[in-house]
Protein backbone atom coordinates (compact mmCIF):
# COMPACT_ATOMS: atom_id res chain seq x y z
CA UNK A 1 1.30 21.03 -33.02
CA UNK A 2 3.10 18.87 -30.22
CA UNK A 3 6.83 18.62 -30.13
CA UNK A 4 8.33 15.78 -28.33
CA UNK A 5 11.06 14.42 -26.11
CA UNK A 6 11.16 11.12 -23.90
CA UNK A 7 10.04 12.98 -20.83
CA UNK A 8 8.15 16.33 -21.86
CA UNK A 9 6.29 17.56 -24.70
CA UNK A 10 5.95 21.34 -25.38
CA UNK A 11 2.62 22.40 -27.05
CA UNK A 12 2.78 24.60 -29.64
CA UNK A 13 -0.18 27.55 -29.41
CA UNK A 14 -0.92 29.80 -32.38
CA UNK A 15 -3.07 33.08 -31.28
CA UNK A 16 -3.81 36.25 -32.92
CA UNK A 17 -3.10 39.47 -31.57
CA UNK A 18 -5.80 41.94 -30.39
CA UNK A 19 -5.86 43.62 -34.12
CA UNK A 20 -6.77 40.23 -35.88
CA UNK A 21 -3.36 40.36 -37.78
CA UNK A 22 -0.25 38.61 -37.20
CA UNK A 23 0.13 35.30 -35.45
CA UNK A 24 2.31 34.66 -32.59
CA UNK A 25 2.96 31.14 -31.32
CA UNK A 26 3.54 30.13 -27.70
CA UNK A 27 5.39 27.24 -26.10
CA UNK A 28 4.07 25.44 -23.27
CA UNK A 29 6.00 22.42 -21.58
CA UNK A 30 3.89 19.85 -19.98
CA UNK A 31 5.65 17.00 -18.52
CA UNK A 32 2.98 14.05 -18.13
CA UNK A 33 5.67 11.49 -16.87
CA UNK A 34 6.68 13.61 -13.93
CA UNK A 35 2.66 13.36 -12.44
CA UNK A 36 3.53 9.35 -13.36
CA UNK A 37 6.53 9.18 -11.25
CA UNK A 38 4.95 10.64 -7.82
CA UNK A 39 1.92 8.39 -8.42
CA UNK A 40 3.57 5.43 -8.74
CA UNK A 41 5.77 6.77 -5.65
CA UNK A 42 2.96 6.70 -3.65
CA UNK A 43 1.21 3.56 -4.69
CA UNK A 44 4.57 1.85 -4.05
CA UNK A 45 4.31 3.02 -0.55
CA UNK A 46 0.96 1.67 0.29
CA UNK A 47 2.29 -1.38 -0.71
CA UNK A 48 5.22 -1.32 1.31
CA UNK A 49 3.21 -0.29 4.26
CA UNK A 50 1.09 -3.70 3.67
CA UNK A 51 1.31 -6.48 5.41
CA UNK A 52 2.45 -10.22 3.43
CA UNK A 53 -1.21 -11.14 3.83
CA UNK A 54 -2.06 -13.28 1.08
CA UNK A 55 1.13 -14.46 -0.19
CA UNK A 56 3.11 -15.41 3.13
CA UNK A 57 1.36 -15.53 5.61
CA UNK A 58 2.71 -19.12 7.32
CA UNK A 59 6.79 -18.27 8.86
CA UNK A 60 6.27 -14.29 7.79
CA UNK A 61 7.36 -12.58 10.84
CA UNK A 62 9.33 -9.13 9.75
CA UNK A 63 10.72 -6.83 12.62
CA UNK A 64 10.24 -3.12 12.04
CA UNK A 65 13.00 -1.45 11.90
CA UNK A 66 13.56 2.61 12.70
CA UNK A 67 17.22 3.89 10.99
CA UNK A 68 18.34 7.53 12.62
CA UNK A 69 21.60 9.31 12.54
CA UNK A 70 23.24 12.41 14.17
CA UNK A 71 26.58 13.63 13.54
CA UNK A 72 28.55 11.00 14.88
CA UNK A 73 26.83 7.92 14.80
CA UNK A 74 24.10 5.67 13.25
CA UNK A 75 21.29 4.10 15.07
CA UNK A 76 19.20 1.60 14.25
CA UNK A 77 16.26 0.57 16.64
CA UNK A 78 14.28 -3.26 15.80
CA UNK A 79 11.09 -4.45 17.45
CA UNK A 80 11.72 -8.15 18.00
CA UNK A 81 9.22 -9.26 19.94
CA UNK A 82 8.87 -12.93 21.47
CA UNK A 83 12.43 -13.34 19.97
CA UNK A 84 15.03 -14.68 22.26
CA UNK A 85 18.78 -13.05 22.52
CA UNK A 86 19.96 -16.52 21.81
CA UNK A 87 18.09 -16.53 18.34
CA UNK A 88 19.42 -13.08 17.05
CA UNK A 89 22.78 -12.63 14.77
CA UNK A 90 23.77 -9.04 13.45
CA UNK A 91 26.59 -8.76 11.17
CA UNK A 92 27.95 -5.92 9.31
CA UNK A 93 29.77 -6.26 5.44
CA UNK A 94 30.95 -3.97 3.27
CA UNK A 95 28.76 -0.99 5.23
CA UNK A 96 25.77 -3.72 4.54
CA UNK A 97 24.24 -4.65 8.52
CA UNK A 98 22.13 -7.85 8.59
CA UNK A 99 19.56 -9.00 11.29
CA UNK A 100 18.54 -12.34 10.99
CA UNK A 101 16.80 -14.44 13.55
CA UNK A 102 13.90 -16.52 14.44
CA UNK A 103 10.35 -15.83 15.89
CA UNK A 104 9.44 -19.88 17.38
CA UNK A 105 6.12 -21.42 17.92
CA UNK A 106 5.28 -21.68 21.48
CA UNK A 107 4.75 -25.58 21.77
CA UNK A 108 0.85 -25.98 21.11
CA UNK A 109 -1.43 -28.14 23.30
CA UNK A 110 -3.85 -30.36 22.14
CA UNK A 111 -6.13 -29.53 24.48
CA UNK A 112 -6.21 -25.61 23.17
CA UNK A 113 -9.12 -24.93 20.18
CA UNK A 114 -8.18 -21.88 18.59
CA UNK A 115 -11.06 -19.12 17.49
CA UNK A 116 -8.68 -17.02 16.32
CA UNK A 117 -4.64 -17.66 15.64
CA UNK A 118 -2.96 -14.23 14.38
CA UNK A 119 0.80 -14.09 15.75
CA UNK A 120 3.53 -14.48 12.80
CA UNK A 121 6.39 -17.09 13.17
CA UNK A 122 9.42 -17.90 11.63
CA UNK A 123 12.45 -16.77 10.57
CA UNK A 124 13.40 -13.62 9.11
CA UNK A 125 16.37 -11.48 7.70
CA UNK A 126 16.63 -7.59 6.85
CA UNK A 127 19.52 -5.93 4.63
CA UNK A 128 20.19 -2.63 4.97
CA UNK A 129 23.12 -0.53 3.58
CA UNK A 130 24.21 2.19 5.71
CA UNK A 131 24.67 5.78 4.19
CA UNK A 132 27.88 6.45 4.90
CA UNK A 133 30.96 4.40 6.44
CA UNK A 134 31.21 2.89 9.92
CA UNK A 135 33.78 1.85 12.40
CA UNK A 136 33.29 -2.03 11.95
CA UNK A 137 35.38 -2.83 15.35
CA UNK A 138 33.31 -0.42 17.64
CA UNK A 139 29.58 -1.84 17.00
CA UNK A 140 27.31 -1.13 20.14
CA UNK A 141 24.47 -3.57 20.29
CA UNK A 142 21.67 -4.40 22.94
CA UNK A 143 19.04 -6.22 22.86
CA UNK A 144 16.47 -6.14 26.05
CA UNK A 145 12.20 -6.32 26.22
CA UNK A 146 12.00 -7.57 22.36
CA UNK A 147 13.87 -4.27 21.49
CA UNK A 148 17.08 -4.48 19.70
CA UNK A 149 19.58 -1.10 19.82
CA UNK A 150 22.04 -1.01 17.80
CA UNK A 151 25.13 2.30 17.45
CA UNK A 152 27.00 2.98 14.94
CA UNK A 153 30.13 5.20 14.96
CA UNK A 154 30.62 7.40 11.40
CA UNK A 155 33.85 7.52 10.08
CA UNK A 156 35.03 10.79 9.86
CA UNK A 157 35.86 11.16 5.52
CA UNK A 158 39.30 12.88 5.34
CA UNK A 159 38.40 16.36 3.21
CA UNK A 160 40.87 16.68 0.54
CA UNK A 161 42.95 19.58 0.44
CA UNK A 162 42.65 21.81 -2.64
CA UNK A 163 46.00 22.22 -4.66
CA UNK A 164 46.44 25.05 -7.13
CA UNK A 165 48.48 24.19 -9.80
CA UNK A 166 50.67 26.25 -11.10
CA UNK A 167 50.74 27.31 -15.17
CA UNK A 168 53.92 27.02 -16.96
């Protein structure tokens, strides 16, 4: 017999007891969905992890981007490579920091006859909202050797006091 919700099912077991007489009935839960949910967790991330290969490949160029945090500030650490400061803007929006730029073509010569032509151009922009609130005015960014640092300082969220209210 098989009971069953949207997520779990509980299967119901009838055995006999060591004499051969009564019958007793045990309830197992099995959750099938929950085995689903990591799998699909995981296949997700090897697609992630994949390059744009077949789709994008022309004016694909994504910088990878590493997000850290300590108790006072944010960091966020880009690989731009071949990028020039001059073709980089960062902005930050409603705790939402954009990096958008451009990765150019080196001007081609006629005279070159490529084998092989694997470097990604083009522009780009990533989106990421930040986990908790920052100070918008005090932004530290640098950008030097196709590595873009950027610091973030936290906001420091007021607690709120506990008041005890009095019963009349």
């Amino acid at each position: 017999m098989i009971f069953g919700t949207r997520f779990e099912l509980l299967w119901a077991k009838q055995t006999k007891n060591k004499k051969g007489g009564e019958r007793a009935m045990t309830l197992i839960k099995f959750e099938p969905f929950k085995e689903f949910e990591t799998l699909t967790d995981r296949v997700q991330r090897i697609f992630d992890e994949l390059p744009t290969f077949p789709f994008n490949m022309v004016d694909s160029f994504s910088p990878r981007i590493d997000i850290s945090e300590d108790d006072k500030h944010i960091y966020i650490d880009a690989e731009i490579p071949g990028v020039n400061k001059k073709d980089l803007k960062i902005t930050l929006q409603d705790n939402i920091l954009t990096i958008q730029g451009e990765k150019k073509r080196e001007e081609e010569k006629k005279e070159k006859n490529f084998f092989r032509s694997e470097r990604l151009y083009g522009t780009f922009q990533r989106s990421f909202t930040l986990p908790v609130e920052v100070d918008t005015d005090h932004v530290d960014a640098k950008f030097k050797d196709g590595m873009l640092h950027i610091k973030l300082n936290k906001i420091e969220t007021k607690k709120s006091k506990e008041k005890l209210i009095e019963l009349k």
